[in-house]
N, C-alpha and C. Protein backbone atom coordinates (compact mmCIF):
# COMPACT_ATOMS: atom_id res chain seq x y z
N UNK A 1 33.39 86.63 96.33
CA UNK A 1 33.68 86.75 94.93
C UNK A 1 34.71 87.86 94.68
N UNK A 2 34.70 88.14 93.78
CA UNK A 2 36.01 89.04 92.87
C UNK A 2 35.22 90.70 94.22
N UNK A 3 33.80 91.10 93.37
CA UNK A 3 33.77 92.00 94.38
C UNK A 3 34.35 92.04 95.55
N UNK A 4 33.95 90.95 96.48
CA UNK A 4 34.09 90.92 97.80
C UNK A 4 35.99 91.36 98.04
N UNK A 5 36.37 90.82 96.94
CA UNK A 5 38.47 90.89 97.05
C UNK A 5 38.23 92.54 96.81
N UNK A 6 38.00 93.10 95.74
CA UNK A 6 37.91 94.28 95.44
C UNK A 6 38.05 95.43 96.68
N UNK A 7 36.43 94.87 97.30
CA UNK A 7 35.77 95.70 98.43
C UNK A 7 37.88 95.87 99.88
N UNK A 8 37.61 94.56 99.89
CA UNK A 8 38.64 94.18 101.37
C UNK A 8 39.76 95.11 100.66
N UNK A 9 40.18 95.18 99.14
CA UNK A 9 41.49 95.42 98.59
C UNK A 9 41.63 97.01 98.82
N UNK A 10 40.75 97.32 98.31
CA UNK A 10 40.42 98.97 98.14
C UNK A 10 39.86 99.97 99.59
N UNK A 11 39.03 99.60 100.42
CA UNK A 11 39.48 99.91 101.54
C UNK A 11 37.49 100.91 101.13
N UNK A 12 36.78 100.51 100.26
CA UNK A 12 35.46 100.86 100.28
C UNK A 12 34.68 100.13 100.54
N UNK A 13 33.49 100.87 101.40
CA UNK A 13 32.47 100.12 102.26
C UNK A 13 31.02 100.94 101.87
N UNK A 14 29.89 100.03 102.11
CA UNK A 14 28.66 100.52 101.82
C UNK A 14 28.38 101.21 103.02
N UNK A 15 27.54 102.37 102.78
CA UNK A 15 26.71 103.06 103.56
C UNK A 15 25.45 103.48 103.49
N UNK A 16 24.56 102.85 103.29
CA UNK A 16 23.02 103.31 102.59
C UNK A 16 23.18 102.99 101.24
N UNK A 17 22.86 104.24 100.29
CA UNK A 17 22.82 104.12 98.84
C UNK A 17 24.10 104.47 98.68
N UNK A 18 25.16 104.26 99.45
CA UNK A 18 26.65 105.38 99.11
C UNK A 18 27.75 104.24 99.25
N UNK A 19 28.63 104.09 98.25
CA UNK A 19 29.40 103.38 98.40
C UNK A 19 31.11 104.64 99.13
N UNK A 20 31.59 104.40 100.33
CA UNK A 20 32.74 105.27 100.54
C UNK A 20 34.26 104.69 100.75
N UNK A 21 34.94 105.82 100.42
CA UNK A 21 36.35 105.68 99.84
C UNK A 21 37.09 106.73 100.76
N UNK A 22 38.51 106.70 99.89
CA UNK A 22 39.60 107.90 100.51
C UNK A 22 39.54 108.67 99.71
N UNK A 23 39.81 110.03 100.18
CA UNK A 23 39.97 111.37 99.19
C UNK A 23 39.23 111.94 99.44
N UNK A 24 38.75 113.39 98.87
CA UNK A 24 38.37 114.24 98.82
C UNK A 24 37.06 114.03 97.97
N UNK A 25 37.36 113.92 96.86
CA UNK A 25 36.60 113.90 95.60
C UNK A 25 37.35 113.78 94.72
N UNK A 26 36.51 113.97 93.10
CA UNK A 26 37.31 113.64 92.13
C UNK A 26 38.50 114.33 91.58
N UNK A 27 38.77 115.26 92.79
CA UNK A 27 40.47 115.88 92.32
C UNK A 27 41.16 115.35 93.01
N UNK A 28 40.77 114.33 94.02
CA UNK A 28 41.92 113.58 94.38
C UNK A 28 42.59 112.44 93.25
N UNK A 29 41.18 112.12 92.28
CA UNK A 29 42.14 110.95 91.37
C UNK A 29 43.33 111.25 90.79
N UNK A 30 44.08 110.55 90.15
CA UNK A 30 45.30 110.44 89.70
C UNK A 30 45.41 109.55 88.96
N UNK A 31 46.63 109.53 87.77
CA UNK A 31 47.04 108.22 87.20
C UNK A 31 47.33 107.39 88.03
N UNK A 32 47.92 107.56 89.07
CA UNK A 32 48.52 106.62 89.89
C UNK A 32 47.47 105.99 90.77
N UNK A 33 46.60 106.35 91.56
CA UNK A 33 45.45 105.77 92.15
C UNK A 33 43.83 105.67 90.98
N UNK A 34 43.56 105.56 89.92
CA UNK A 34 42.67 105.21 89.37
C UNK A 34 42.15 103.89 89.71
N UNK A 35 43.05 103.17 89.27
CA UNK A 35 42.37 101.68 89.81
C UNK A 35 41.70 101.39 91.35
N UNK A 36 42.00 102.57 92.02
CA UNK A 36 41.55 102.21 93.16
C UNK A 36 40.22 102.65 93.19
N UNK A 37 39.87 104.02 92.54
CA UNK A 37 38.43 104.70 92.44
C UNK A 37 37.75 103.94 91.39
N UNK A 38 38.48 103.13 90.38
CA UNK A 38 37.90 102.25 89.40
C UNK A 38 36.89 101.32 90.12
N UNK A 39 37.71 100.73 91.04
CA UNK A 39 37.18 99.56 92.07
C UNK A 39 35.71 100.34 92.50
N UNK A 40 36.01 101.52 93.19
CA UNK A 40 34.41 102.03 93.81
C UNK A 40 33.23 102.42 93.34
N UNK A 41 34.01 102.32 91.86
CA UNK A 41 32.54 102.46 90.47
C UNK A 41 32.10 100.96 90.72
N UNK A 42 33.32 100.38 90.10
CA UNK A 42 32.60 98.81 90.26
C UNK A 42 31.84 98.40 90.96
N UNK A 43 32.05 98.58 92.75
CA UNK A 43 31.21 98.07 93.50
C UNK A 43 30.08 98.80 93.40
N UNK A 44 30.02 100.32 93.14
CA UNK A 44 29.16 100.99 93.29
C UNK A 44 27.86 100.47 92.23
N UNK A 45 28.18 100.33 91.66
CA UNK A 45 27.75 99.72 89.75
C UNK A 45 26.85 98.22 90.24
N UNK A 46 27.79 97.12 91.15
CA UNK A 46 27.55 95.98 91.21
C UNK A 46 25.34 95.96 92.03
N UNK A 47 25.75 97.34 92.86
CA UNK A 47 24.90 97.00 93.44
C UNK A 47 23.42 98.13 92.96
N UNK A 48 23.56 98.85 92.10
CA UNK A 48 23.07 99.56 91.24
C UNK A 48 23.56 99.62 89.71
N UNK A 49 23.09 98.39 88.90
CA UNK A 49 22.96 98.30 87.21
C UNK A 49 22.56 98.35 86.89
N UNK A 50 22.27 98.78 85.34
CA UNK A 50 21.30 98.82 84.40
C UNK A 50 20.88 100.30 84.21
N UNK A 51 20.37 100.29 83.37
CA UNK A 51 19.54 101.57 82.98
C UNK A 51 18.94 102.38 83.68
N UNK A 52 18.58 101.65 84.73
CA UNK A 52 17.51 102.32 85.34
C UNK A 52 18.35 102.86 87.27
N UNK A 53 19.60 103.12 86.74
CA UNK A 53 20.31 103.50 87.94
C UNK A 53 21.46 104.72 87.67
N UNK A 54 21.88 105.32 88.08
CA UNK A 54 22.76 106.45 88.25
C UNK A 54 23.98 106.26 89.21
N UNK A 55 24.85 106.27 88.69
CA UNK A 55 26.44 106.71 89.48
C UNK A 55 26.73 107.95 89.43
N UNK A 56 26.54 108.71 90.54
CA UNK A 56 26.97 110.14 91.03
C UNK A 56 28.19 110.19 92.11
N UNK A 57 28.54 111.19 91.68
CA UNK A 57 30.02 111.83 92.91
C UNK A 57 29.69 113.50 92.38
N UNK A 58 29.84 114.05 93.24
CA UNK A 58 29.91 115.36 93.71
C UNK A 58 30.78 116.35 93.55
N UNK A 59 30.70 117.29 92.51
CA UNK A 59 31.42 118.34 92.32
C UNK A 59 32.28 118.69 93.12
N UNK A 60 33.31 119.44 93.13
CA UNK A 60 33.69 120.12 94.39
C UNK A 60 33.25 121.43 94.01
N UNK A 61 32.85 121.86 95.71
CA UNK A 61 32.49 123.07 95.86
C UNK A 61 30.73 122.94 95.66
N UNK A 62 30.50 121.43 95.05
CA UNK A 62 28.93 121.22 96.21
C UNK A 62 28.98 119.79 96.22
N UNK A 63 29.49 119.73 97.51
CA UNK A 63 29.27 118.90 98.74
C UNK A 63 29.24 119.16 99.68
N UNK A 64 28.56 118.53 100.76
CA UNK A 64 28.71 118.68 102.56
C UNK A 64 29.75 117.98 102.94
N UNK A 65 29.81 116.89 102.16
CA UNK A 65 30.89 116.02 103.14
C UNK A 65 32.32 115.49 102.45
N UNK A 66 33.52 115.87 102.81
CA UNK A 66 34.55 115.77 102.19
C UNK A 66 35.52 115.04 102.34
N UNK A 67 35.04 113.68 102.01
CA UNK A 67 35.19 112.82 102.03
C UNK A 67 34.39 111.43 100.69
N UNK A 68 35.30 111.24 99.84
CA UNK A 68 34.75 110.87 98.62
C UNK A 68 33.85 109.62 98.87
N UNK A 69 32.47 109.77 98.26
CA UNK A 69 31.41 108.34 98.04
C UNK A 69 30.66 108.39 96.58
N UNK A 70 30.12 107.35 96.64
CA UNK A 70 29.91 107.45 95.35
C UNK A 70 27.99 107.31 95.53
N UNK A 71 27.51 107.69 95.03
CA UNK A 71 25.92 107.66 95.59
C UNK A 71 25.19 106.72 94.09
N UNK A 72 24.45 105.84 94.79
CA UNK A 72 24.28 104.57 93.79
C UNK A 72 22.26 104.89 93.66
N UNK A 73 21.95 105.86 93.08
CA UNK A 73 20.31 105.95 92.84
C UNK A 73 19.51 105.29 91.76
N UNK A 74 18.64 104.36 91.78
CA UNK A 74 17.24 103.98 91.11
C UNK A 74 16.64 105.01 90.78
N UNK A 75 16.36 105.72 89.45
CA UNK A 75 15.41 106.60 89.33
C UNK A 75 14.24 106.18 89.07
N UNK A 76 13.06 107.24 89.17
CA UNK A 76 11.69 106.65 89.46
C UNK A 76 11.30 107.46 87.98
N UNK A 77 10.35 107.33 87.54
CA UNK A 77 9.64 107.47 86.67
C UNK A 77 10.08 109.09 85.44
N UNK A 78 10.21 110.24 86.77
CA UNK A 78 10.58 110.96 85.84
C UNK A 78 11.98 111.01 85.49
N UNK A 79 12.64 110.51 86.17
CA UNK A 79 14.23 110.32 85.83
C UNK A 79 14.14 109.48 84.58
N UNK A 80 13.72 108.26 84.56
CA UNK A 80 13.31 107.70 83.12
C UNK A 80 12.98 108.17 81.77
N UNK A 81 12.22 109.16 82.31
CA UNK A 81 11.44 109.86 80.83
C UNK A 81 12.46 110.42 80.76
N UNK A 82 13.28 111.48 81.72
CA UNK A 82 14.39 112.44 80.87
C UNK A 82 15.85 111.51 80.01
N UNK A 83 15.83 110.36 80.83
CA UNK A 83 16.88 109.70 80.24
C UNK A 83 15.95 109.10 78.52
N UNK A 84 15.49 108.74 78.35
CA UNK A 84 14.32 108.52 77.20
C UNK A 84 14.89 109.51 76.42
N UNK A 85 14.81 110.75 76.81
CA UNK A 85 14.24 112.03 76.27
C UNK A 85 15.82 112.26 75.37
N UNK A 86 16.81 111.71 76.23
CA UNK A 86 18.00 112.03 75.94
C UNK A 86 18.63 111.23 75.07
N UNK A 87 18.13 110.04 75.09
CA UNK A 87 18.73 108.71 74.32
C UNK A 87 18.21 109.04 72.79
């Protein structure tokens, strides 16, 4: 499907809960490469939607690994209530 073109186009692959890419982190984006980190939300998104999931990337200056992914988490119960709490 469209993902699957996306995935081959963009050059991101799954790793556990982590979808990974090129760059650093998010000071590598640019006007000029957005669409490409656009793509790794997407996939990241495709396989974690809805409400009840989180798209994270990592500050710089806390991470271990430097090398940009995007971490795709299900929260469990109390992650729920705080999102509740917030809505």
């Amino acid at each position: 499907g469209v993902e699957a073109l996306l995935l081959l186009r963009g050059g991101w692959h799954q790793g556990g809960d982590k979808m990974w890419g090129s760059g650093a982190g998010v000071e590598s984006i640019s006007r000029g490469n957005i669409g490409y980190y656009n793509a790794g939300m997407y996939a990241a998104h495709a396989r974690c939607g809805g409400a009840g999931c989180a798209l994270i990337v990592n500050p710089p200056g806390h991470r271990s690994v430097q090398q940009f992914h995007i971490h795709f988490v299900h929260y469990n119960s109390y992650g729920a209530n705080l999102k509740r709490r917030l809505e």
